[in-house]
C-alpha atoms as a PDB file:
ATOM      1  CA  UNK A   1     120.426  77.301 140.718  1.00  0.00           C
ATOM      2  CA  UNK A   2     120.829  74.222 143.172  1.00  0.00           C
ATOM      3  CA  UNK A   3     121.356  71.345 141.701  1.00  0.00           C
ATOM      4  CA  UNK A   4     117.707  68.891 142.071  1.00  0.00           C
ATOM      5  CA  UNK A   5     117.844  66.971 145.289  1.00  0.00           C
ATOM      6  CA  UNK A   6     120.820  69.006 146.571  1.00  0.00           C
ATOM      7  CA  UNK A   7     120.200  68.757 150.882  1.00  0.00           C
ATOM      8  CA  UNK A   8     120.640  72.026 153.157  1.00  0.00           C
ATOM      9  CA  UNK A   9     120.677  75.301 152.458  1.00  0.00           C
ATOM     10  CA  UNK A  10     118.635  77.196 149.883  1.00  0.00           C
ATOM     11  CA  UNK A  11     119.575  79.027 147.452  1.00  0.00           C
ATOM     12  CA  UNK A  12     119.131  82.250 148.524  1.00  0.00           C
ATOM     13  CA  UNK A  13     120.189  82.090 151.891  1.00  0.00           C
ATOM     14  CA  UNK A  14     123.672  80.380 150.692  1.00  0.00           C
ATOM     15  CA  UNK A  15     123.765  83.084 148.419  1.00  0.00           C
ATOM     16  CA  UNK A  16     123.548  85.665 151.040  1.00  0.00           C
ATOM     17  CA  UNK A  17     126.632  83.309 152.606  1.00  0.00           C
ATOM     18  CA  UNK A  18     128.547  83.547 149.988  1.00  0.00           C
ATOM     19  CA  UNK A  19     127.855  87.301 150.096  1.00  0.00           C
ATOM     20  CA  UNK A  20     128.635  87.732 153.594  1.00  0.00           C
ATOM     21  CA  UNK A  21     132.084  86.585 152.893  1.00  0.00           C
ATOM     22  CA  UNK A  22     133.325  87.786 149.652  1.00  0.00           C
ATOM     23  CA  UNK A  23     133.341  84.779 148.198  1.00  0.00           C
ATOM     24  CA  UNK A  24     130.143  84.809 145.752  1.00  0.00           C
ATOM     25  CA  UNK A  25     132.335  87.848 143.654  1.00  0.00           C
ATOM     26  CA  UNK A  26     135.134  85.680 142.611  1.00  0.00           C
ATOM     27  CA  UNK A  27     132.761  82.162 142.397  1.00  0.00           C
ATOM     28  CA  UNK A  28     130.774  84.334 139.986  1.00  0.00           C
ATOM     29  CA  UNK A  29     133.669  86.141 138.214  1.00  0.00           C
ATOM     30  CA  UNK A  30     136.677  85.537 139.092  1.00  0.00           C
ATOM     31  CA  UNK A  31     138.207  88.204 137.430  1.00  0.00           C
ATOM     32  CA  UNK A  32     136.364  90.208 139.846  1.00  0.00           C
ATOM     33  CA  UNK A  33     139.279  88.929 142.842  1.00  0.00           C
ATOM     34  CA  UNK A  34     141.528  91.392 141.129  1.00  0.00           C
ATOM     35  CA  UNK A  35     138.916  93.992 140.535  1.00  0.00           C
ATOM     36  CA  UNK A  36     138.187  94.631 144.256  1.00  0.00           C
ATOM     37  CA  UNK A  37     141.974  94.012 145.442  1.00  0.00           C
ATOM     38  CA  UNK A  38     141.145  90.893 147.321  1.00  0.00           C
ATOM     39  CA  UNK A  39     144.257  88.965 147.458  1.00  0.00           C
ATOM     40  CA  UNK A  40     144.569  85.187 146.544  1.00  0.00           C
ATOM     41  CA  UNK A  41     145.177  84.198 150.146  1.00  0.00           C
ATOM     42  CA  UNK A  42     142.288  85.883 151.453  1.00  0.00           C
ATOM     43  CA  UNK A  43     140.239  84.629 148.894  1.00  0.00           C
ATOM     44  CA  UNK A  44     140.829  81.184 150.265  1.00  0.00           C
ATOM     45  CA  UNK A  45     140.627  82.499 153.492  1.00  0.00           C
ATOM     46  CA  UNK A  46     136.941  83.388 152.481  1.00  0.00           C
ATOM     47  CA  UNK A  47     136.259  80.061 150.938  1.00  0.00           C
ATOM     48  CA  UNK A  48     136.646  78.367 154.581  1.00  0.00           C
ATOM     49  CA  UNK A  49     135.261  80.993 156.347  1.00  0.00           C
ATOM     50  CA  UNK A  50     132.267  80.533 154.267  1.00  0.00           C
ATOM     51  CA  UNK A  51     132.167  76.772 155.417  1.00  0.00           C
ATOM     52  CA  UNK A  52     132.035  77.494 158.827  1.00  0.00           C
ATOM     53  CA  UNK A  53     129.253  79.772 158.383  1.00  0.00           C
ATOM     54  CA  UNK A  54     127.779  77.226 156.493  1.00  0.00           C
ATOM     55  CA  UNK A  55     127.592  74.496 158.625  1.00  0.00           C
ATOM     56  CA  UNK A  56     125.232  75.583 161.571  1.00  0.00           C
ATOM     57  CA  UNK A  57     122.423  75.226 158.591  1.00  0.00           C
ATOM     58  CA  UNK A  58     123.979  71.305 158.230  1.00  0.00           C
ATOM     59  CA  UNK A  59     124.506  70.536 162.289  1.00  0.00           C
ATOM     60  CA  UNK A  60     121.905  67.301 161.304  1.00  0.00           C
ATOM     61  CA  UNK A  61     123.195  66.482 157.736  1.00  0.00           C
ATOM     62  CA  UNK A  62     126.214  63.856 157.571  1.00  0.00           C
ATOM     63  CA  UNK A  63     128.660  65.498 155.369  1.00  0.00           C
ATOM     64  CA  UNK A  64     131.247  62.197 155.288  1.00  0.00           C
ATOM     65  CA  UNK A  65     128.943  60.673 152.510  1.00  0.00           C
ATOM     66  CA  UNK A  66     127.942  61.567 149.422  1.00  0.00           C
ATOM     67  CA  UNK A  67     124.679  64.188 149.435  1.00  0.00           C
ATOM     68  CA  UNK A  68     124.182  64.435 146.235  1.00  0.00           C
ATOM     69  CA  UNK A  69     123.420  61.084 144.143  1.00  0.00           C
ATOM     70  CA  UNK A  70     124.936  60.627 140.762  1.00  0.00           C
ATOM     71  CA  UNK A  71     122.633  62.093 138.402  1.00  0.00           C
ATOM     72  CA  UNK A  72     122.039  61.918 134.605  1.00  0.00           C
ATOM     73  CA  UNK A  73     123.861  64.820 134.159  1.00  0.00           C
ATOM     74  CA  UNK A  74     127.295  64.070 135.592  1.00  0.00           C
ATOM     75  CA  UNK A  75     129.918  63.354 133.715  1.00  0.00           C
ATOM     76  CA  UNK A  76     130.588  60.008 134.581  1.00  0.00           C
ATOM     77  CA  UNK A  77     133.087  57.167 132.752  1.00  0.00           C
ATOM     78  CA  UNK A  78     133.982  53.472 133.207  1.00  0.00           C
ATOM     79  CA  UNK A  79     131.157  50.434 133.503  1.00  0.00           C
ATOM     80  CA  UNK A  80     127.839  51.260 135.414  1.00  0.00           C
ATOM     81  CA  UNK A  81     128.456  47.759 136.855  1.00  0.00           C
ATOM     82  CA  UNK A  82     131.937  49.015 138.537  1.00  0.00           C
ATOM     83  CA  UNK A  83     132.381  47.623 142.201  1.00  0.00           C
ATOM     84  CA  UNK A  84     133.842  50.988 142.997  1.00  0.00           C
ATOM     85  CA  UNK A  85     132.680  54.565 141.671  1.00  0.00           C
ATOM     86  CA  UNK A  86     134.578  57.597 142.931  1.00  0.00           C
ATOM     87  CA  UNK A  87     132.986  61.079 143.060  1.00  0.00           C
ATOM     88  CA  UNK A  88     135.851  63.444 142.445  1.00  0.00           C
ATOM     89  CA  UNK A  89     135.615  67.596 143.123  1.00  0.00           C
ATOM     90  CA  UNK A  90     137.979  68.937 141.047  1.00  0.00           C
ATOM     91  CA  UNK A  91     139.761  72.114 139.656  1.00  0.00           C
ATOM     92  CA  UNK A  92     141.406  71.950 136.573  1.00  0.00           C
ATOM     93  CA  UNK A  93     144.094  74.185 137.440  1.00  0.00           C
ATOM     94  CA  UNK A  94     145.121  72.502 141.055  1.00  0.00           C
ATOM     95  CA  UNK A  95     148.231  71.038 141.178  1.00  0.00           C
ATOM     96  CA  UNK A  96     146.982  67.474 142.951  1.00  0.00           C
ATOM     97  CA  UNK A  97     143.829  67.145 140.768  1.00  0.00           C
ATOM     98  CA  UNK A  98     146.698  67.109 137.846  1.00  0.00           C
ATOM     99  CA  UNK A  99     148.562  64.001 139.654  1.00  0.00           C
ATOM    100  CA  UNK A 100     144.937  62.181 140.827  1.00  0.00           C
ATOM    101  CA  UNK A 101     144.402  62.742 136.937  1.00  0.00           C
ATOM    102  CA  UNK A 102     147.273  61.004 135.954  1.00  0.00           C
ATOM    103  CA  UNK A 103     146.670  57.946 138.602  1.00  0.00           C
ATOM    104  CA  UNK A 104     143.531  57.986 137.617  1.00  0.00           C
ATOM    105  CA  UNK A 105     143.869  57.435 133.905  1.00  0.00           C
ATOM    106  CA  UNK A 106     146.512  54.715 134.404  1.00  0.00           C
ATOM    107  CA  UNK A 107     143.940  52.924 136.802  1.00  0.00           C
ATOM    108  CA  UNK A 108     141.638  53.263 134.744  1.00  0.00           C
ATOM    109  CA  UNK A 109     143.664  51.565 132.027  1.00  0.00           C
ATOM    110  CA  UNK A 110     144.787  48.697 134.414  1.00  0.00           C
ATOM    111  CA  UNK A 111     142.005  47.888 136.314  1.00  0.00           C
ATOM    112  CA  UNK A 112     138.979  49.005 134.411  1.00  0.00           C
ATOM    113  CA  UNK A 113     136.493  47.065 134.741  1.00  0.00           C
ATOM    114  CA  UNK A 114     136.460  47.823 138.963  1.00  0.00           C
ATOM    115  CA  UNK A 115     135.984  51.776 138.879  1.00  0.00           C
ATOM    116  CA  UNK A 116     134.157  54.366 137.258  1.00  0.00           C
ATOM    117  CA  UNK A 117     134.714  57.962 137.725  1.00  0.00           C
ATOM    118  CA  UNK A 118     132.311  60.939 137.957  1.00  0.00           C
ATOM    119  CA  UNK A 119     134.075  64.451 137.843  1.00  0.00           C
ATOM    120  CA  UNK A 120     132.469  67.189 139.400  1.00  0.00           C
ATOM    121  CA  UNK A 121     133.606  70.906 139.028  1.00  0.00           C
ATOM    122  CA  UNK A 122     134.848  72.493 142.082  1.00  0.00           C
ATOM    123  CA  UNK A 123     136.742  75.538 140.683  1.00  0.00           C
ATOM    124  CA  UNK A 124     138.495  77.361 143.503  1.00  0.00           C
ATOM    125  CA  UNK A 125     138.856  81.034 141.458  1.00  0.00           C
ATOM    126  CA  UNK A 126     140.047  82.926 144.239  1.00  0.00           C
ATOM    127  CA  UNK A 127     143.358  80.994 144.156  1.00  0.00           C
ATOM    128  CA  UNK A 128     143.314  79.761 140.424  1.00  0.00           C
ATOM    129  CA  UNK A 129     142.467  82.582 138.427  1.00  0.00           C
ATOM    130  CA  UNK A 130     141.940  80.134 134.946  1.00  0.00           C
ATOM    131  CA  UNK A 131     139.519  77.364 137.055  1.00  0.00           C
ATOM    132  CA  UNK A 132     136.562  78.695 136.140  1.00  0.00           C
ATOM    133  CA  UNK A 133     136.929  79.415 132.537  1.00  0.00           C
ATOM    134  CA  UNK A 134     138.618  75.956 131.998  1.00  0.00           C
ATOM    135  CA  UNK A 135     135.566  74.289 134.051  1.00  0.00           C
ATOM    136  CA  UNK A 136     132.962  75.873 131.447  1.00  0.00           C
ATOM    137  CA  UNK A 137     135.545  75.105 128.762  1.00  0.00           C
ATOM    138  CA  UNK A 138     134.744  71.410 129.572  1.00  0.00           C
ATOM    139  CA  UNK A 139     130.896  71.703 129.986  1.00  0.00           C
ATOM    140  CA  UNK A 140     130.952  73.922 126.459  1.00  0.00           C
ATOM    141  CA  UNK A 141     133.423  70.873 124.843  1.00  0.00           C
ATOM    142  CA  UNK A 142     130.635  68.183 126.591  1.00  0.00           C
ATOM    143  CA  UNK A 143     127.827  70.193 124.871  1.00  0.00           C
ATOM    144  CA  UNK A 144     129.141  68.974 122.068  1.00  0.00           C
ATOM    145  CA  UNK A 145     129.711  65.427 122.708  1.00  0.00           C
ATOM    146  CA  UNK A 146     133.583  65.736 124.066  1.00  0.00           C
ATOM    147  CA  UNK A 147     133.575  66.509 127.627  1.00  0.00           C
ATOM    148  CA  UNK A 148     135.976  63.771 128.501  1.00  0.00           C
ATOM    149  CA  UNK A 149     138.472  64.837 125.673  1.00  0.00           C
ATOM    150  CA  UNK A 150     138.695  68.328 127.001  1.00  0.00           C
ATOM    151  CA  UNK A 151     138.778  67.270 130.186  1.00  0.00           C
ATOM    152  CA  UNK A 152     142.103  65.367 129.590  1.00  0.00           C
ATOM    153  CA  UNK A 153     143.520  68.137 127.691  1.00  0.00           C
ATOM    154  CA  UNK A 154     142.704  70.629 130.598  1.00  0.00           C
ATOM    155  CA  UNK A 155     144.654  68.195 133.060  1.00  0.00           C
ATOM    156  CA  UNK A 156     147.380  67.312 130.567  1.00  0.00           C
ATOM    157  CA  UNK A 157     148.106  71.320 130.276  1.00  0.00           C
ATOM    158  CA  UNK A 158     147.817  72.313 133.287  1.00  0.00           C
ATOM    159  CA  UNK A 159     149.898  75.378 132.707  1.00  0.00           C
ATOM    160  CA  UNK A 160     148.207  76.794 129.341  1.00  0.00           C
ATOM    161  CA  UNK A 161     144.610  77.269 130.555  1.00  0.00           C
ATOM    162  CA  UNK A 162     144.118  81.030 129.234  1.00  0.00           C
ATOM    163  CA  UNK A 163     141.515  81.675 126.640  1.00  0.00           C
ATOM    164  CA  UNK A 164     143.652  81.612 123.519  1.00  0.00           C
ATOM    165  CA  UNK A 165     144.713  78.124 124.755  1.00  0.00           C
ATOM    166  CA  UNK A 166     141.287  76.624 125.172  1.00  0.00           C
ATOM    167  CA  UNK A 167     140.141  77.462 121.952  1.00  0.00           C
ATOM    168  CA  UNK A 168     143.294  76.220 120.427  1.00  0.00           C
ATOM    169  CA  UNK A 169     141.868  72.450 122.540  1.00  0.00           C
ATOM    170  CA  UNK A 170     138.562  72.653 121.001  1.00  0.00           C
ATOM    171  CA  UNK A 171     140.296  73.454 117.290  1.00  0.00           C
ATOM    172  CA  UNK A 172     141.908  69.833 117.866  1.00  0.00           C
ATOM    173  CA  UNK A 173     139.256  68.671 118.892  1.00  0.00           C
ATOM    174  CA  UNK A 174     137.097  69.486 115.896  1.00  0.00           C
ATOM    175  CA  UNK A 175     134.014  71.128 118.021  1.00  0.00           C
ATOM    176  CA  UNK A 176     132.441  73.851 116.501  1.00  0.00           C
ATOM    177  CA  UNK A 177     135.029  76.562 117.503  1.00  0.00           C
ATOM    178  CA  UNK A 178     132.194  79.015 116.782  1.00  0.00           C
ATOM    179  CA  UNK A 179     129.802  77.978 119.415  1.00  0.00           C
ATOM    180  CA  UNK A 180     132.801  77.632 121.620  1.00  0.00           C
ATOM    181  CA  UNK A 181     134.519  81.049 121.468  1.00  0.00           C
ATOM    182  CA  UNK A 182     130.338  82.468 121.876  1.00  0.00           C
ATOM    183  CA  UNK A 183     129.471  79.904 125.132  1.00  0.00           C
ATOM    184  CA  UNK A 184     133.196  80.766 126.612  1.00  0.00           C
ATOM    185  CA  UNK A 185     132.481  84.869 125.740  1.00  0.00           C
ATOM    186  CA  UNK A 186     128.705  84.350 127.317  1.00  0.00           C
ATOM    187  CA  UNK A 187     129.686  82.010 130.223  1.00  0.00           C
ATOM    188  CA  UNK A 188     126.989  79.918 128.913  1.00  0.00           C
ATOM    189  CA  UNK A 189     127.701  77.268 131.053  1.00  0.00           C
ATOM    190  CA  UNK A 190     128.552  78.808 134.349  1.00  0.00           C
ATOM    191  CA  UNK A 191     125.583  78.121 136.165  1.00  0.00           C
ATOM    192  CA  UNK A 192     126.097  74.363 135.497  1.00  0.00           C
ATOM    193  CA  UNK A 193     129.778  74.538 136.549  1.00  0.00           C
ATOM    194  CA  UNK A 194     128.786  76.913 140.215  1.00  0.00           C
ATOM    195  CA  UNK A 195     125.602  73.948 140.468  1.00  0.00           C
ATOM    196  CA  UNK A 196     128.323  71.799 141.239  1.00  0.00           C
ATOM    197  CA  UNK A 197     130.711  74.209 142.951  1.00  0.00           C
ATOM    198  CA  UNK A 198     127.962  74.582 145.796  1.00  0.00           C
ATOM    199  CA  UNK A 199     126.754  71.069 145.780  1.00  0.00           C
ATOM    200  CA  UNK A 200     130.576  70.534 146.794  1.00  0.00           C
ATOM    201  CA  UNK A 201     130.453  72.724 149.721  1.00  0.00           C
ATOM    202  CA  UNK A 202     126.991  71.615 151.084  1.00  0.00           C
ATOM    203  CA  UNK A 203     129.059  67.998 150.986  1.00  0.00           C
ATOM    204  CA  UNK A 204     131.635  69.646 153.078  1.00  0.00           C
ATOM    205  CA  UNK A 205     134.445  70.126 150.047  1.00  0.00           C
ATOM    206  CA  UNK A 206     136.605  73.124 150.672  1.00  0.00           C
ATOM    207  CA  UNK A 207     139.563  71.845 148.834  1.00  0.00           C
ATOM    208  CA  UNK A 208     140.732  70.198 146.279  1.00  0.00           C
ATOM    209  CA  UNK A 209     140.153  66.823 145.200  1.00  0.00           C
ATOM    210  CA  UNK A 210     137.517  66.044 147.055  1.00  0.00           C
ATOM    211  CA  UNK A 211     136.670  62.333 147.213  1.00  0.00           C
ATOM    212  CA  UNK A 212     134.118  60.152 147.448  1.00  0.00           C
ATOM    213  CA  UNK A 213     134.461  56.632 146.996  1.00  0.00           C
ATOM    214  CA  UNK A 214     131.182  54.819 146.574  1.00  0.00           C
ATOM    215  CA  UNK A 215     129.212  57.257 148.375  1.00  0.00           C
ATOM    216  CA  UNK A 216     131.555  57.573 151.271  1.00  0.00           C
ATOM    217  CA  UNK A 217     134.446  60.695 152.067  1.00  0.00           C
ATOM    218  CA  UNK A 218     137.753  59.414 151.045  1.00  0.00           C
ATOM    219  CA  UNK A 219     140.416  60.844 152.755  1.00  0.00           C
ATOM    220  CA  UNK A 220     143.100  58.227 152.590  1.00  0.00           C
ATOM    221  CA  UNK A 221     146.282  58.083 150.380  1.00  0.00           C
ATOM    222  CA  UNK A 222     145.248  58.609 146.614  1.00  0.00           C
ATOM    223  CA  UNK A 223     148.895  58.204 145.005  1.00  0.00           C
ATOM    224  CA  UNK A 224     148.615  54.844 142.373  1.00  0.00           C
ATOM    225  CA  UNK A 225     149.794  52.138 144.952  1.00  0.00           C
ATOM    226  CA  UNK A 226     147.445  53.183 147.791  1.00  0.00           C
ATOM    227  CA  UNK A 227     144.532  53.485 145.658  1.00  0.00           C
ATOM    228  CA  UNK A 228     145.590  49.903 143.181  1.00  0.00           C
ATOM    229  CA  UNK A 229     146.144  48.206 146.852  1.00  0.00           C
ATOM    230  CA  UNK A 230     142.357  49.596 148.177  1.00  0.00           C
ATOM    231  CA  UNK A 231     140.670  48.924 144.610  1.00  0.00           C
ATOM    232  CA  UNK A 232     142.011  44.916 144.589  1.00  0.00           C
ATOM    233  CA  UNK A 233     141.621  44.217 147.810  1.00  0.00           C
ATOM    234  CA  UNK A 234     138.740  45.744 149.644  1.00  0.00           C
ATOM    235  CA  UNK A 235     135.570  43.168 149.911  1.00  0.00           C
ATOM    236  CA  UNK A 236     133.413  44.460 146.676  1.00  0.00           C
ATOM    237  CA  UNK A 237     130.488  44.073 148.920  1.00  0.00           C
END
């Protein structure tokens, strides 16, 4: 279901969207993409398509800030009394959510006590055929206290994301490898991990990262100096 407090469209009728252009098969299972022949490119091709269909239902909603308030549920990290917070949509298995990872962290390391992080799943399965398994992978790690750990394995490893390689993570990990393998089998936590997915594209995310830096779209340079020179100097008010 929509996430509580999520603006625009309801559930069913952005269901029927997602029907309408192909996309709901792979958000749903993404194995399916392969199933019905749909190729990667079209899948993406479906994922914007289904934005501009989208967006007649939003023509009054302002989509360059954040539409959905940080909740208790996000996975959020760094001080609550940050100056900056930024709202990242991400995909494990896309190439520049890897590098923002990496900035990220070492940010994080230098300048901690100015930025806290909430990471949102925005799997795009069409393209990345692992995203979606690796996203519930996470929320099945967080269930057990260790979201944040999996989440930097997921990002450190980009390129080993099949099943045999996430329950090899939550083995070093010590979760209960048990529950794991039976939430990953049952995609127990898929509903959380689409929540977000469609929050995303009510917000007007149809790539990946997208950012939002205290409550406001960020589309500006997010390689280390750009973000270290914004983060220092910009007026904390």
């Amino acid at each position: 279901m929509l996430p509580e407090g999520a603006p625009g469209v309801d559930e069913q009728s952005f269901d029927q969207i997602l029907c309408s252009t192909g996309w709901r098969q792979t958000l749903i299972n993404p194995t399916l993409s392969r199933v019905h022949g749909l190729k990667r490119r079209r899948c993406s091709a479906h994922l914007i398509a289904c934005g501009l269909v989208v967006s007649p239902f939003m023509d009054s909603t302002d989509v360059s800030r954040l539409l959905l308030p940080i909740r208790p549920t996000d996975h959020v990290t760094g001080p609550e009394d940050a100056p900056y917070t930024l709202v990242e949509y991400g995909d494990y298995e896309c190439a520049d959510c890897g590098r923002l990872y990496v900035i990220l962290r070492d940010l994080q390391k230098d300048i901690a006590s100015r930025l806290r992080i909430v990471f949102r799943h925005y799997p795009l399965s069409g393209i990345h055929r692992h995203a979606q398994q690796a996203a519930e992978a996470a929320e099945s790690a967080g269930a057990q206290g260790k979201f944040w750990e999996m989440h930097t394995l997921l990002f450190e490893r980009q390129e080993a994301l099949r099943t045999k390689n996430l329950i090899r993570y939550a083995k070093e990990l010590a979760l209960d490898v048990e529950r794991f393998r039976h939430e990953l089998k049952h995609e127990t936590h898929s509903e959380r991990v689409r929540a977000d997915f469609l929050a995303g594209v009510q917000n007007g995310v149809y790539g990946t990262p997208g950012l939002f830096l205290n409550g406001v779209r960020y589309d500006g340079a997010w390689d280390n100096k750009s973000l270290r020179s914004l983060l220092m100097s910009k007026d904390d008010s």
